[in-house]
Protein backbone atom coordinates (compact mmCIF):
# COMPACT_ATOMS: atom_id res chain seq x y z
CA UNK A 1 3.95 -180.95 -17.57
CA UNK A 2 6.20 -181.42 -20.69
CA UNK A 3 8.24 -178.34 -20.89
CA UNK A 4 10.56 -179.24 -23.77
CA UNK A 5 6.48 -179.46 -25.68
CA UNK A 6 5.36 -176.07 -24.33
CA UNK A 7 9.01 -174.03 -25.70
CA UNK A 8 8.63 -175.99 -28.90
CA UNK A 9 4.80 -174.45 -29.04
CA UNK A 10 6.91 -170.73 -28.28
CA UNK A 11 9.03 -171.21 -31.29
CA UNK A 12 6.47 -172.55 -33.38
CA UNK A 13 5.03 -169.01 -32.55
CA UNK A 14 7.53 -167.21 -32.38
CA UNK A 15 9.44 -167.59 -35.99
CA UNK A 16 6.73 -166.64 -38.04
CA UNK A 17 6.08 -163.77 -35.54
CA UNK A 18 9.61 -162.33 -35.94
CA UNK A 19 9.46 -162.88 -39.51
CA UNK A 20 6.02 -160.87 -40.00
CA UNK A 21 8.15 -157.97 -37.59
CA UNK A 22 10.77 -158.10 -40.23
CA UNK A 23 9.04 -157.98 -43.22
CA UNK A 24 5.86 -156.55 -43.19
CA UNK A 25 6.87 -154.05 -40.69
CA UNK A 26 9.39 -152.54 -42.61
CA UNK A 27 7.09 -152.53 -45.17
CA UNK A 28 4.28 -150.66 -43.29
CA UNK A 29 7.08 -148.51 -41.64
CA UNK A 30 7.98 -146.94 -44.54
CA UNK A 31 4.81 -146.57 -46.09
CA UNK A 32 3.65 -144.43 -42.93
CA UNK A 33 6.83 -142.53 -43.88
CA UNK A 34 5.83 -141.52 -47.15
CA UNK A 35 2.57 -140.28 -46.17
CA UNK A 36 1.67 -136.84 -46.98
CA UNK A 37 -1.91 -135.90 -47.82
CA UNK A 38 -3.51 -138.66 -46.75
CA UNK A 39 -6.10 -138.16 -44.25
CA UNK A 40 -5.40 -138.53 -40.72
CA UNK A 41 -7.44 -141.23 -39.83
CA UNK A 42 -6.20 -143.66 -42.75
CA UNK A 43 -2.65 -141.96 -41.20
CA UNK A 44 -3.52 -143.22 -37.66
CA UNK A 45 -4.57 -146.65 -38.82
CA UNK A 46 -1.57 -147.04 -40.45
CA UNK A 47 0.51 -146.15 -37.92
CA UNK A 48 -1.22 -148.48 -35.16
CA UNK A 49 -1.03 -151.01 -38.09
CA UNK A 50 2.84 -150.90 -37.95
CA UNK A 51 3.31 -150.53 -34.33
CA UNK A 52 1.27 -154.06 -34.12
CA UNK A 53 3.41 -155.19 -36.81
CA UNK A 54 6.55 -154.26 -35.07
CA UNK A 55 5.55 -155.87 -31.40
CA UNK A 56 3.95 -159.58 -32.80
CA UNK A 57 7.25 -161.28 -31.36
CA UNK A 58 6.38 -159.45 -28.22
CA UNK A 59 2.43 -160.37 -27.99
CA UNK A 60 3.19 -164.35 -28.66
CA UNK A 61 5.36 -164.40 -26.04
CA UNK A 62 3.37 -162.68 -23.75
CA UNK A 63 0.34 -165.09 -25.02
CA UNK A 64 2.63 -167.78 -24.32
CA UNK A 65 3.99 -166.99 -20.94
CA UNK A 66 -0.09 -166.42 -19.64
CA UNK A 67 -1.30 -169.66 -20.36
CA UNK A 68 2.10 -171.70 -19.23
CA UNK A 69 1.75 -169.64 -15.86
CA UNK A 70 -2.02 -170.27 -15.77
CA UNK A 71 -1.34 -173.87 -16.38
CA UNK A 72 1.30 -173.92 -13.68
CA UNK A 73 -1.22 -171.88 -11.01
CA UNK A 74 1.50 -168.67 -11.07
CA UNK A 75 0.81 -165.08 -11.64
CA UNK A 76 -0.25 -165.46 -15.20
CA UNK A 77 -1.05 -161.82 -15.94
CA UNK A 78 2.03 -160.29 -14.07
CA UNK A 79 4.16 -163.08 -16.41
CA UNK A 80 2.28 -161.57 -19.13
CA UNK A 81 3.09 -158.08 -18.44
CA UNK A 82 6.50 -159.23 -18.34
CA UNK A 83 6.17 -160.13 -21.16
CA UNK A 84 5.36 -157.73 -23.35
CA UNK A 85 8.05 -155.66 -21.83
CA UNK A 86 10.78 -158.26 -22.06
CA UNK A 87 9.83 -160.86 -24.72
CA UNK A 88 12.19 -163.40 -24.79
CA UNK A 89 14.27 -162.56 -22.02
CA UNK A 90 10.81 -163.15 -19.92
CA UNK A 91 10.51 -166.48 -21.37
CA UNK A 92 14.05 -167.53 -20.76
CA UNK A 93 13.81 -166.43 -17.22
CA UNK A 94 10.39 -168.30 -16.57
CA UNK A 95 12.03 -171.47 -17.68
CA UNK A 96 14.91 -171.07 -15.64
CA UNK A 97 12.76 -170.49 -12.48
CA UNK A 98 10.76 -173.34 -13.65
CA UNK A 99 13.77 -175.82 -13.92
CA UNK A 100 15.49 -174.25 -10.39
CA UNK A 101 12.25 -174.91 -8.68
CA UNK A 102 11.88 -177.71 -9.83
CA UNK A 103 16.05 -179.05 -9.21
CA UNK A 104 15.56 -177.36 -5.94
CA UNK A 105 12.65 -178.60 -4.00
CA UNK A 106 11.78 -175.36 -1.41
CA UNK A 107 11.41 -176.29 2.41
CA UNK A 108 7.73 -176.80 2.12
CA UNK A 109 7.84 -179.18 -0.32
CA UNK A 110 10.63 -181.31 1.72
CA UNK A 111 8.33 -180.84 4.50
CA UNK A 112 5.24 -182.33 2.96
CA UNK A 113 7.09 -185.11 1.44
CA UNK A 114 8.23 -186.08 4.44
CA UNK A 115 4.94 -185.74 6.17
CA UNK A 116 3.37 -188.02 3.03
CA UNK A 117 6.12 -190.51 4.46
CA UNK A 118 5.16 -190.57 7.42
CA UNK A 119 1.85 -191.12 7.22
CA UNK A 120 2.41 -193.60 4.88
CA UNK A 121 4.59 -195.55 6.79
CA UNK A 122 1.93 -195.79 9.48
């Protein structure tokens, strides 16, 4: 698996999503400020309208971090949890257990390499 391809995918993402936070949240924001007679459904809407608005950065991470777990067979909903909580913090952090893994070989995987040698060398 390419990593450097699947955190260029994140940014990809990830820019426009914090730029759609920025903007057209504030936007929304403080039109759900100003309301005052408007009825409280069109209230409602507009409020779960801004509340998507202001977590985008958070759902394209937590997109992200499902189907890189899925692809690497780990918990890929518990990574998405994560998240959605955490955003880019769980992101960096998945990398970084990614690359130490992946530096650091555990004892199972020294012990089925060396198995694959010997059976090889039979």
């Amino acid at each position: 698996m390419n990593l450097r391809k699947e955190v260029e995918k994140l940014i990809y993402w990830y820019i426009p999503a914090i730029m759609i936070t920025y903007f057209l949240g504030t936007v929304v924001t403080a039109q759900v400020k100003q309301i005052n007679g408007i009825t409280p459904l069109l209230s409602w809407g507009l409020l779960a309208t801004a509340l998507l608005l202001n977590h985008i950065h958070s759902i394209v991470v937590s997109i992200w971090l499902y189907f890189l777990a899925k692809k690497m067979d780990q918990r890929n909903v518990l990574w998405a949890l994560f998240g959605l909580v955490a955003h880019i913090f769980a992101a960096v952090l998945f990398v970084a257990l990614y690359v130490y893994e992946e530096t650091n070989p555990s004892e199972d995987k020294k012990i089925k390499a060396k198995r694959n040698l010997f059976i090889c060398s039979k």
